[in-house]
C-alpha atoms as a PDB file:
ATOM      1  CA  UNK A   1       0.000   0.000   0.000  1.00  0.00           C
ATOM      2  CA  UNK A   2       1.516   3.265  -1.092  1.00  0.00           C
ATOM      3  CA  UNK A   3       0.401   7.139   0.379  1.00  0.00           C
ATOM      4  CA  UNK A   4       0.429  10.088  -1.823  1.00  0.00           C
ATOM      5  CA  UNK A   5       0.308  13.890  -0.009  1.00  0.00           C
ATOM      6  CA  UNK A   6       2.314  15.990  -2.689  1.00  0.00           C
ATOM      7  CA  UNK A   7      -1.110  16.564  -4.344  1.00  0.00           C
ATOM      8  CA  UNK A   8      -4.296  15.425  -3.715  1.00  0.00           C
ATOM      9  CA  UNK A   9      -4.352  12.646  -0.808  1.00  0.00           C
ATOM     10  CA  UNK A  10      -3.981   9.182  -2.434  1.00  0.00           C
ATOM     11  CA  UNK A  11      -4.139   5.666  -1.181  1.00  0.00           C
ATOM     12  CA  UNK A  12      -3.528   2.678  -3.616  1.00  0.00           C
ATOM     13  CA  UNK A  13      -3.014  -0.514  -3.269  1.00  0.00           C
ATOM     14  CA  UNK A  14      -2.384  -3.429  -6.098  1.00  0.00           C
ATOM     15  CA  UNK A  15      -2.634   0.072  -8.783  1.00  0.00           C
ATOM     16  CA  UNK A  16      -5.767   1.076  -7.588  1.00  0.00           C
ATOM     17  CA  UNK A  17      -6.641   4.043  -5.881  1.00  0.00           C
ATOM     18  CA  UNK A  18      -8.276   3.293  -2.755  1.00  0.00           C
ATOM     19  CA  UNK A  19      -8.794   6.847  -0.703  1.00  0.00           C
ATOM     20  CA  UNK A  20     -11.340   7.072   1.794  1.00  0.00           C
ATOM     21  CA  UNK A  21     -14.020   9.145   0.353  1.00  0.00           C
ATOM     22  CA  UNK A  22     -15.806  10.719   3.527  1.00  0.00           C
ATOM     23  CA  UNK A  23     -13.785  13.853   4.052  1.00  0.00           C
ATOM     24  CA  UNK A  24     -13.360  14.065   7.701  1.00  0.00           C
ATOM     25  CA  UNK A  25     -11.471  10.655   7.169  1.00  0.00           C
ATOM     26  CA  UNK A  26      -9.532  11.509   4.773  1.00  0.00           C
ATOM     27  CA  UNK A  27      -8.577  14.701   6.821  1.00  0.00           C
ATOM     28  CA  UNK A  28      -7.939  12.094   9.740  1.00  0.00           C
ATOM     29  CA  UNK A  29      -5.665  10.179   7.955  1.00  0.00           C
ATOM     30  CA  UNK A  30      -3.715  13.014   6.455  1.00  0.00           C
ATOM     31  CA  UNK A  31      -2.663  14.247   9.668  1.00  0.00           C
ATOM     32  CA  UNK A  32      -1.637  10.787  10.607  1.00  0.00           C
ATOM     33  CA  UNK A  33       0.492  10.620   7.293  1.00  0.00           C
ATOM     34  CA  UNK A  34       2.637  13.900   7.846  1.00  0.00           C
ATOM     35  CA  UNK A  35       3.415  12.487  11.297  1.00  0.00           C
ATOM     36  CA  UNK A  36       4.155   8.891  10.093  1.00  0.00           C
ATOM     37  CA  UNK A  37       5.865   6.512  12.851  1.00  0.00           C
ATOM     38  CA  UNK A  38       4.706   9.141  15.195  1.00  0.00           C
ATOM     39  CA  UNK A  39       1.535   9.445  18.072  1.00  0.00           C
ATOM     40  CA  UNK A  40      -0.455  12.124  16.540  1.00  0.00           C
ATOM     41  CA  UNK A  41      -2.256  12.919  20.317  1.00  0.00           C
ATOM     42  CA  UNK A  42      -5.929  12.947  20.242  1.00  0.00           C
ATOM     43  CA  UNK A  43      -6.352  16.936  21.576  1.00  0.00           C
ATOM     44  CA  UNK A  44      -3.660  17.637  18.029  1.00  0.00           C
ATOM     45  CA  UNK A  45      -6.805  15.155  15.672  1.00  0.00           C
ATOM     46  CA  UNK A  46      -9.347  16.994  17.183  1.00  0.00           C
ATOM     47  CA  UNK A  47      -8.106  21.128  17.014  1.00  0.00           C
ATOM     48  CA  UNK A  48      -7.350  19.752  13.627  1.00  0.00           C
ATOM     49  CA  UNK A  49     -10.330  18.841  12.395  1.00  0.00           C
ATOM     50  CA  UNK A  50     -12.946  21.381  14.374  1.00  0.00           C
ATOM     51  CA  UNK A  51     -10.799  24.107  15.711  1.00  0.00           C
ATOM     52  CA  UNK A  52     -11.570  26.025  18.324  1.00  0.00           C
ATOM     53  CA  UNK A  53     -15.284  24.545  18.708  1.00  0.00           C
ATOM     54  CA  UNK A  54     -15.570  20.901  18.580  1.00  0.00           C
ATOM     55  CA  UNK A  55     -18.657  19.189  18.863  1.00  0.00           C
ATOM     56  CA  UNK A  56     -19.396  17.609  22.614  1.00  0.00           C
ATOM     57  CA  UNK A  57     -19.396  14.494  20.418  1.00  0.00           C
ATOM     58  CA  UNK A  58     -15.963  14.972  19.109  1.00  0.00           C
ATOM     59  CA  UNK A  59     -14.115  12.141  21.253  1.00  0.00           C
ATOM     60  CA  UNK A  60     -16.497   9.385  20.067  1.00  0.00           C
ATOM     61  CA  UNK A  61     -16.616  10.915  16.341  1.00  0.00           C
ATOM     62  CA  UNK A  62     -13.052  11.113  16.315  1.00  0.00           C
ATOM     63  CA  UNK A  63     -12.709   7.455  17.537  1.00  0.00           C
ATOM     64  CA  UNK A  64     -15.209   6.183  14.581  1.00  0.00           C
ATOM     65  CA  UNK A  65     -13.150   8.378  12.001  1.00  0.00           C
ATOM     66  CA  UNK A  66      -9.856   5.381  13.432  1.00  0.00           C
ATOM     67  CA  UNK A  67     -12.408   2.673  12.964  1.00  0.00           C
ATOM     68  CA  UNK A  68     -13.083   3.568   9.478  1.00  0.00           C
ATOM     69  CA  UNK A  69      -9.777   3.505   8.942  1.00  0.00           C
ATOM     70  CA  UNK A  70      -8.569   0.609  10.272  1.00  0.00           C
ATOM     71  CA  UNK A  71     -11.490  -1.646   8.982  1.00  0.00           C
ATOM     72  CA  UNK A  72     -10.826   0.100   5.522  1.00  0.00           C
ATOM     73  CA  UNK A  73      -6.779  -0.976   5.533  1.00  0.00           C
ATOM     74  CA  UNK A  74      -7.523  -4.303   6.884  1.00  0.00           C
ATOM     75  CA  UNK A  75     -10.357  -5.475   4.633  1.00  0.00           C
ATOM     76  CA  UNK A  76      -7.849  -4.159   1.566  1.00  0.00           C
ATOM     77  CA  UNK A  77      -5.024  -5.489   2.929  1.00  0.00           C
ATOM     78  CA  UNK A  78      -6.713  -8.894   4.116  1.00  0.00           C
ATOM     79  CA  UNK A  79      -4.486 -11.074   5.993  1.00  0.00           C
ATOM     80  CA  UNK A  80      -1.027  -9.534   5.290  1.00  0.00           C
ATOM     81  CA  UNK A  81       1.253  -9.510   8.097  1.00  0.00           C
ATOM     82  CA  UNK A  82       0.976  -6.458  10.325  1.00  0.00           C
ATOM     83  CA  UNK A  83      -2.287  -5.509   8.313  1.00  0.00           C
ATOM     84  CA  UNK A  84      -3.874  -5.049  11.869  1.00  0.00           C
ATOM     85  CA  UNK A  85      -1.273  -2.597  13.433  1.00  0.00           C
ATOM     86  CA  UNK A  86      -1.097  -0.131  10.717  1.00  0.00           C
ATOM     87  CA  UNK A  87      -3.948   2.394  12.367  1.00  0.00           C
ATOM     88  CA  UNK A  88      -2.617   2.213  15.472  1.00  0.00           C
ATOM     89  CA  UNK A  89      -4.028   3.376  19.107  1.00  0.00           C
ATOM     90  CA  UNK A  90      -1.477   4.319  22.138  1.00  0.00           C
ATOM     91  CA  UNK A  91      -1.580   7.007  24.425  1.00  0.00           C
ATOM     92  CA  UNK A  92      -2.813  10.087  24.160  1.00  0.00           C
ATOM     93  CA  UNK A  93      -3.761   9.355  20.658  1.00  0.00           C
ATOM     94  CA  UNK A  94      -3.450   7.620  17.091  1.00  0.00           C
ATOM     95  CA  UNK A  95      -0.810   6.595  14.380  1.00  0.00           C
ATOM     96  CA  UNK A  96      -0.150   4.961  10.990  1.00  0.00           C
ATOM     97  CA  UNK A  97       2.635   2.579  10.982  1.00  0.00           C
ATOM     98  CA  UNK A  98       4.176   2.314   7.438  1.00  0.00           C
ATOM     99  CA  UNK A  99       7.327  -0.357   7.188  1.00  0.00           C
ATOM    100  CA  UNK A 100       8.947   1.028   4.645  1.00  0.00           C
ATOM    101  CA  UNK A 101       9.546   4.420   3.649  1.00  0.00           C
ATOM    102  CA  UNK A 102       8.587   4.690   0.034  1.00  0.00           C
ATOM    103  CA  UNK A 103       5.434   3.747   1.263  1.00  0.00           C
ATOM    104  CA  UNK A 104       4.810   7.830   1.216  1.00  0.00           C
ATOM    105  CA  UNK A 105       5.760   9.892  -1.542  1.00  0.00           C
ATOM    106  CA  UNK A 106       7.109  12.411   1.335  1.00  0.00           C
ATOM    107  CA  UNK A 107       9.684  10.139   1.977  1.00  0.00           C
ATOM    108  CA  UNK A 108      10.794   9.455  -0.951  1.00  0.00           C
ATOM    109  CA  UNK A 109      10.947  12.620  -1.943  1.00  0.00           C
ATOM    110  CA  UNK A 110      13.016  14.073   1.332  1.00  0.00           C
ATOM    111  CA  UNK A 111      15.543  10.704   0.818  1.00  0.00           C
ATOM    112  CA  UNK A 112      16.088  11.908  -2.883  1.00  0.00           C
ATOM    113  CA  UNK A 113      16.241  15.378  -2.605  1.00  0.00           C
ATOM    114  CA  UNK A 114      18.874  14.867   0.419  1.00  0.00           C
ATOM    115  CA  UNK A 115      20.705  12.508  -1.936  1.00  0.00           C
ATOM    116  CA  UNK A 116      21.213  15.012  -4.817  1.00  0.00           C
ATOM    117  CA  UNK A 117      22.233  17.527  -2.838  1.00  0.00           C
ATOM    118  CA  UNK A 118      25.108  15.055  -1.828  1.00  0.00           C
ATOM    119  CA  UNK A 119      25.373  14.283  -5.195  1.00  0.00           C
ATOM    120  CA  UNK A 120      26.089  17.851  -5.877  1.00  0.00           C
ATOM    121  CA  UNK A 121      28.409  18.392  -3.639  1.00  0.00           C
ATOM    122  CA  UNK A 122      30.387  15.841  -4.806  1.00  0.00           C
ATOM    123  CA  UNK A 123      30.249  17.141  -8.239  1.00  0.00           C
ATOM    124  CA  UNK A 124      27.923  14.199  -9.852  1.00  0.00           C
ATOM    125  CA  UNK A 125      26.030  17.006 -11.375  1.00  0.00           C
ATOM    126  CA  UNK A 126      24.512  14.403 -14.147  1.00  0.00           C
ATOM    127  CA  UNK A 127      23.586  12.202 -11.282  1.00  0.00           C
ATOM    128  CA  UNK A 128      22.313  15.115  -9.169  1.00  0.00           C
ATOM    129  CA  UNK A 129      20.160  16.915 -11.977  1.00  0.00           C
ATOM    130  CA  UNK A 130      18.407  13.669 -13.124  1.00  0.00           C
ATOM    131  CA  UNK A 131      17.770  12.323  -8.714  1.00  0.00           C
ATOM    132  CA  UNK A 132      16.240  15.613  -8.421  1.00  0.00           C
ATOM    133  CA  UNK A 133      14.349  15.811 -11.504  1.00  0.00           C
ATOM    134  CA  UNK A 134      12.810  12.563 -10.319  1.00  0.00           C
ATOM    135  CA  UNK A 135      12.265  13.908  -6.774  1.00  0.00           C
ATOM    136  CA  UNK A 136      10.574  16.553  -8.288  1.00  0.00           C
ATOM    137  CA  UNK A 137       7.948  14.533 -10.573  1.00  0.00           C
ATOM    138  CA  UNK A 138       6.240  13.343  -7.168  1.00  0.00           C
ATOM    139  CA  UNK A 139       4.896  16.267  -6.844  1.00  0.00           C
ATOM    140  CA  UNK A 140       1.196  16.754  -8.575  1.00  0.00           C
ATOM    141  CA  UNK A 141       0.257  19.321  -6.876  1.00  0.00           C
ATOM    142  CA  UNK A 142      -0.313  21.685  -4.059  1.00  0.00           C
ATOM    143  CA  UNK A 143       0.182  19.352  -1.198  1.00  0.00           C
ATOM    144  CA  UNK A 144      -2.973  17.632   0.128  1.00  0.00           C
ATOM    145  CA  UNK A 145      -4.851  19.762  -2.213  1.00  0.00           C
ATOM    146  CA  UNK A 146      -8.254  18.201  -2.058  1.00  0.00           C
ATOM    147  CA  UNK A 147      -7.742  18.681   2.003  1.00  0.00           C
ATOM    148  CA  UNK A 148     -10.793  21.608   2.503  1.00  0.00           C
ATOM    149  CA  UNK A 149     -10.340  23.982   4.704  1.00  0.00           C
ATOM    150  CA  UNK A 150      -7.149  22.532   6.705  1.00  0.00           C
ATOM    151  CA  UNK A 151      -6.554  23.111  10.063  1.00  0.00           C
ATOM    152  CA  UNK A 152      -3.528  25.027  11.566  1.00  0.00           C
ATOM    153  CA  UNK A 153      -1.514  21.864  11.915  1.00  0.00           C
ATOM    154  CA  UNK A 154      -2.202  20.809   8.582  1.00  0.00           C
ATOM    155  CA  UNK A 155      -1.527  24.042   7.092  1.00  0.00           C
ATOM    156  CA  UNK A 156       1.679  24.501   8.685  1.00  0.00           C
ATOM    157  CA  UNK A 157       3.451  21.041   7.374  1.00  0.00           C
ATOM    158  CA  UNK A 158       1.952  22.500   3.886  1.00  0.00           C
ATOM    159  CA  UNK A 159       3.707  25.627   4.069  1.00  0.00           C
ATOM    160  CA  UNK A 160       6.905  23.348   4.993  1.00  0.00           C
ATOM    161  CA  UNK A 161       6.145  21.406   2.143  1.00  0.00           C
ATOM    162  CA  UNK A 162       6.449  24.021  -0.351  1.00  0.00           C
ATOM    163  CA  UNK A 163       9.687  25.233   1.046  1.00  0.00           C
ATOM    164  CA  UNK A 164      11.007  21.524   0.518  1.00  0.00           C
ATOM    165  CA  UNK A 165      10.025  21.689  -2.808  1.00  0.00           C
ATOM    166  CA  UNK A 166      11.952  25.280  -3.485  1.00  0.00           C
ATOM    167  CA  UNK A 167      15.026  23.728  -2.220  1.00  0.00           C
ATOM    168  CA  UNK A 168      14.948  21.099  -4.597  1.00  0.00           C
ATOM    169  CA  UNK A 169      14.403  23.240  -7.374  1.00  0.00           C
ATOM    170  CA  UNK A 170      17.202  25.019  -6.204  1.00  0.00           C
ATOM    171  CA  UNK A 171      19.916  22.623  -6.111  1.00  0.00           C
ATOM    172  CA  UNK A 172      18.134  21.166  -9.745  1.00  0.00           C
ATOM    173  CA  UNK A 173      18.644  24.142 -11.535  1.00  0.00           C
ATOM    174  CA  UNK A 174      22.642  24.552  -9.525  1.00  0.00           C
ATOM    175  CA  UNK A 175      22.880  21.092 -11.251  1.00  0.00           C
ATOM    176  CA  UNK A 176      22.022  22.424 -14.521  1.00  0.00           C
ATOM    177  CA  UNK A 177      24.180  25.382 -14.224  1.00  0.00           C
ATOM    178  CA  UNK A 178      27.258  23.417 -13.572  1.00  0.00           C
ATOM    179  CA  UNK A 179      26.486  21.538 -16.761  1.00  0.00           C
ATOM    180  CA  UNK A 180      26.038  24.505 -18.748  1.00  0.00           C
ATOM    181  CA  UNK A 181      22.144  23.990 -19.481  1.00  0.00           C
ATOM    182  CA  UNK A 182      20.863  26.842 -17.292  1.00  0.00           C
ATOM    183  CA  UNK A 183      19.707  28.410 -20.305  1.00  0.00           C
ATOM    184  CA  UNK A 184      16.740  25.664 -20.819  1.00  0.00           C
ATOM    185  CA  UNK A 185      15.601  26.741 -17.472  1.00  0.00           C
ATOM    186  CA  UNK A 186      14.592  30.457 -18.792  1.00  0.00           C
ATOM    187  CA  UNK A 187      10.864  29.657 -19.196  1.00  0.00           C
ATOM    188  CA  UNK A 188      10.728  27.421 -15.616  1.00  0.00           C
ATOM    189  CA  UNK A 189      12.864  30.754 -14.179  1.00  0.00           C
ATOM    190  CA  UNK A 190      10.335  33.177 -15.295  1.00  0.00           C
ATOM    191  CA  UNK A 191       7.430  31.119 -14.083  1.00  0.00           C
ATOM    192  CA  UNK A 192       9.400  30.605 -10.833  1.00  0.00           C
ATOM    193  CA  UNK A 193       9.700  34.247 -10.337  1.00  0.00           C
ATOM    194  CA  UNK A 194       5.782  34.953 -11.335  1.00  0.00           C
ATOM    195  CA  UNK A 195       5.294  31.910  -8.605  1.00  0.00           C
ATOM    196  CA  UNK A 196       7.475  33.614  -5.739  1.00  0.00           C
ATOM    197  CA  UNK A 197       8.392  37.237  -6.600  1.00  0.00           C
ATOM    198  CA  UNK A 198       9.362  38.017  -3.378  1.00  0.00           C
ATOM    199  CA  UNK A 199      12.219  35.151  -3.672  1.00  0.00           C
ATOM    200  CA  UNK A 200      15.661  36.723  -5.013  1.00  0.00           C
ATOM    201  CA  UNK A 201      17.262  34.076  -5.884  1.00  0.00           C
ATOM    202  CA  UNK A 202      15.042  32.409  -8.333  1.00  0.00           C
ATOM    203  CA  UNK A 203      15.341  36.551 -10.039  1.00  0.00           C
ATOM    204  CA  UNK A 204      18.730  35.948  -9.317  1.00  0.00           C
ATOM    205  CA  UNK A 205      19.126  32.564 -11.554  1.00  0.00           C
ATOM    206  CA  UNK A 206      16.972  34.383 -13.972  1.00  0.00           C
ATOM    207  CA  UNK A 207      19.156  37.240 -14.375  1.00  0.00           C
ATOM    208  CA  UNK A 208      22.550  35.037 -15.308  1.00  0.00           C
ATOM    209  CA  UNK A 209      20.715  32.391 -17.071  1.00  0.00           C
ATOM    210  CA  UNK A 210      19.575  35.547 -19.585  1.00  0.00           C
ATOM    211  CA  UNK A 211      23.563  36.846 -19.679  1.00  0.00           C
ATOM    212  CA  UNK A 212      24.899  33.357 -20.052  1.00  0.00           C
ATOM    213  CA  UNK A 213      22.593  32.970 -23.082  1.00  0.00           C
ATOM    214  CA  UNK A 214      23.855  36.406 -24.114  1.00  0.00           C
ATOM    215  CA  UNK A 215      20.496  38.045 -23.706  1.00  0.00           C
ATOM    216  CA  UNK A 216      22.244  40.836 -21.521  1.00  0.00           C
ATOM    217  CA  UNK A 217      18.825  43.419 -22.274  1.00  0.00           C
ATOM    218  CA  UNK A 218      16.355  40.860 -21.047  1.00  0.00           C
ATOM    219  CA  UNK A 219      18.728  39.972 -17.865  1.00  0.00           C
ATOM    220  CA  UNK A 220      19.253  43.628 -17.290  1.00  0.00           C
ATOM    221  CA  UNK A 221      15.373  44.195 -17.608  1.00  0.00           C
ATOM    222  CA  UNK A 222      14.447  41.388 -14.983  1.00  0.00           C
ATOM    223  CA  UNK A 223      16.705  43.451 -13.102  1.00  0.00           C
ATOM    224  CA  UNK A 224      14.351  46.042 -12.875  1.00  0.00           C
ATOM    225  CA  UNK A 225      11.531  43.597 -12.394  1.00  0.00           C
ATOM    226  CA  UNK A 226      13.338  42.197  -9.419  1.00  0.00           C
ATOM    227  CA  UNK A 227      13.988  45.510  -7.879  1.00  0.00           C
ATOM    228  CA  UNK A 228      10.572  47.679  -8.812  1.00  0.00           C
ATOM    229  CA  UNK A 229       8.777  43.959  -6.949  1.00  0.00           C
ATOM    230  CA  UNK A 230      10.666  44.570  -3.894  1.00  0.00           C
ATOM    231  CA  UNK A 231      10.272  48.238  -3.728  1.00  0.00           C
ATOM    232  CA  UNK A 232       6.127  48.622  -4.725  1.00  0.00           C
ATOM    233  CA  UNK A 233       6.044  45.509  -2.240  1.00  0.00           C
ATOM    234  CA  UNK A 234       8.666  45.632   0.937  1.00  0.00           C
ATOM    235  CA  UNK A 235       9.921  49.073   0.031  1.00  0.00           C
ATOM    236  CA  UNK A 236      13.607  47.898  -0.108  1.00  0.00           C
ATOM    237  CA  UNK A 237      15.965  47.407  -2.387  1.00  0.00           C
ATOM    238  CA  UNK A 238      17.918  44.556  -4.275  1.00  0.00           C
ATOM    239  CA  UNK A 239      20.402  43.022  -1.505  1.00  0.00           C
ATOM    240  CA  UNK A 240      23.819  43.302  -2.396  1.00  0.00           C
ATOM    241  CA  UNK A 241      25.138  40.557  -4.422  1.00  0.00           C
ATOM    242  CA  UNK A 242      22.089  41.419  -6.872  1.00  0.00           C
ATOM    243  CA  UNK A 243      22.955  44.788  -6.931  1.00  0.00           C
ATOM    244  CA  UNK A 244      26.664  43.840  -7.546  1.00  0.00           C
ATOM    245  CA  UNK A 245      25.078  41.521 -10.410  1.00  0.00           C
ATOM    246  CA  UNK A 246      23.494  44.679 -12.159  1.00  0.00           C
ATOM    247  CA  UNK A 247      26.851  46.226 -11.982  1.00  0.00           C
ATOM    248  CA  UNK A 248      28.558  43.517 -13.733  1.00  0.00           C
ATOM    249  CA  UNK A 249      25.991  43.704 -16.093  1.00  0.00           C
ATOM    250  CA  UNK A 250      26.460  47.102 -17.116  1.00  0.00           C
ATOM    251  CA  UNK A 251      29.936  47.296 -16.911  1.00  0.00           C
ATOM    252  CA  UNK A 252      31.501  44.329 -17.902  1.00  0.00           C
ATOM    253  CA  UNK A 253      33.298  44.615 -14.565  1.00  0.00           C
ATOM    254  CA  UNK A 254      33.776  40.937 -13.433  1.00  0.00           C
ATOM    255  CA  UNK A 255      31.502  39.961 -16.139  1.00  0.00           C
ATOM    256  CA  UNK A 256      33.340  35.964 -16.662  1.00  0.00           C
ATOM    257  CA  UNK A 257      31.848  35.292 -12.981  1.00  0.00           C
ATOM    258  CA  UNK A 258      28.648  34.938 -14.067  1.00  0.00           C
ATOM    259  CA  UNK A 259      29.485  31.567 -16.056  1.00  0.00           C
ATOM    260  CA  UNK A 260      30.631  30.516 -12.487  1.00  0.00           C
ATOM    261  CA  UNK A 261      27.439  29.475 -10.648  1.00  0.00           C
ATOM    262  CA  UNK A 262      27.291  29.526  -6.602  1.00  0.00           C
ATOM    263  CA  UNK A 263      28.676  26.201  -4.756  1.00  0.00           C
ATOM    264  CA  UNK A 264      26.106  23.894  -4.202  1.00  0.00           C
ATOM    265  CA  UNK A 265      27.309  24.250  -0.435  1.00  0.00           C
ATOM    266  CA  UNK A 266      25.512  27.708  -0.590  1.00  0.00           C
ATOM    267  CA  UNK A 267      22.126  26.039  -0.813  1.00  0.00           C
ATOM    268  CA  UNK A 268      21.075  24.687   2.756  1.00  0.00           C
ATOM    269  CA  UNK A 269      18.128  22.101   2.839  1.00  0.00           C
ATOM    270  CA  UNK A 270      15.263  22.754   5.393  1.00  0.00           C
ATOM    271  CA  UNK A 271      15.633  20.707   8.201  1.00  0.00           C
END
């Protein structure tokens, strides 16, 4: 049985998809999923799902919303060993058990993304570009997209989601600029920076993908995109090292270290 969360929530087993339909459930088990291996305590389940005014019924609701679960994993999963303790009850709450971790797309995705970056790093930028790429194909989605009107715990792991997924797009497109393909990147850059406009670095990538391809106007007018964004929105201006960039860029000054893209070491993964 494999879980998808980067996208809509997804449970299939033997290639079919097999998610609990009734929403609350499916919210129950989501919360369970981004805290796999883990006691998810019952006060945590039941904030989650009602917020700040649960029903007086909540504690029995909440225990049916386990039942469903577990009789749903066990009927699919018949009489497969350790069928019975995937939905699991200890104190003070709930859990889902999963042996192995590309049982959830998370994983996989975290084990991959932490393995290019090492790839990188070792300069296996071939190895690194096309781990990552694959890392990055997991992803269908806004995370638990077809979870309405998530709770605060729920929307918190989603807005760490997201920032996982920058950071692998980071250290893709370092791979690509250490093998000289940056320049394929220029539409996926400019969508990057419509996506996050506030984030310099993907202007930044933008910027010396555009010189590298010797499109020195365009890089010198997203520039000026970059810096009227942060100025209309924050009311600052470029930080230094982009400022330095535009510099180069009109001067020449320097001008060869632009084919000389930042060391992967300079990109951090979230912890």
């Amino acid at each position: 049985m494999r879980f998808n969360i980067l996208g809509p929530l997804e449970v299939i087993h033997d290639g079919q998809l097999c998610t609990p339909t009734a929403q609350k459930v499916r919210w129950t088990l989501a919360l369970l999923l981004l805290r796999t291996n883990r006691v998810v305590d019952r006060d945590s389940l039941i904030d989650e799902i009602w917020g700040d005014e649960p029903p007086r019924s909540a504690v029995t609701t909440l225990q049916t919303y386990i039942y469903q679960l577990r009789k749903n994993f066990n009927q699919l999963l018949g009489q497969m060993p350790g069928a019975d303790q995937m939905i699991l009850t200890r104190p003070p709450g709930y859990g889902i058990r999963l042996l192995q971790d590309d049982q959830l797309d998370l994983h996989v995705f975290e084990r991959d993304t932490r393995r290019g970056h090492g790839l990188l790093t070792e300069g296996r930028y071939e190895e690194a570009s096309e781990l990552l790429a694959g890392a990055l194909r997991l992803w269908r989605g806004a995370p638990l997209a077809d979870i309405s009107r998530a709770g605060r715990c729920i929307e918190a792991h989603i807005v760490y989601l997201e920032e996982l997924r920058i950071e692998a797009l980071k250290l893709r497109i370092l791979a690509e600029s250490k093998l000289g393909r940056d320049s394929r990147f220029i539409p996926e850059l400019r969508e990057l920076v419509s996506m996050h406009p506030l984030n310099e670095w993907f202007h930044g990538e933008l910027i010396k993908a555009l010189a590298r391809a010797d499109r020195r106007g365009e890089a010198l007018e997203a520039y000026r995109d970059l810096r009227r964004i942060l100025l209309d929105e924050l009311g600052l201006e470029p930080s230094a090292p982009y400022q330095h960039l535009q510099r180069q860029l009109l001067t020449d000054d320097g001008l060869e270290s632009l084919f000389s893209p930042a060391a992967p070491e300079a990109i951090a993964l979230t912890s």
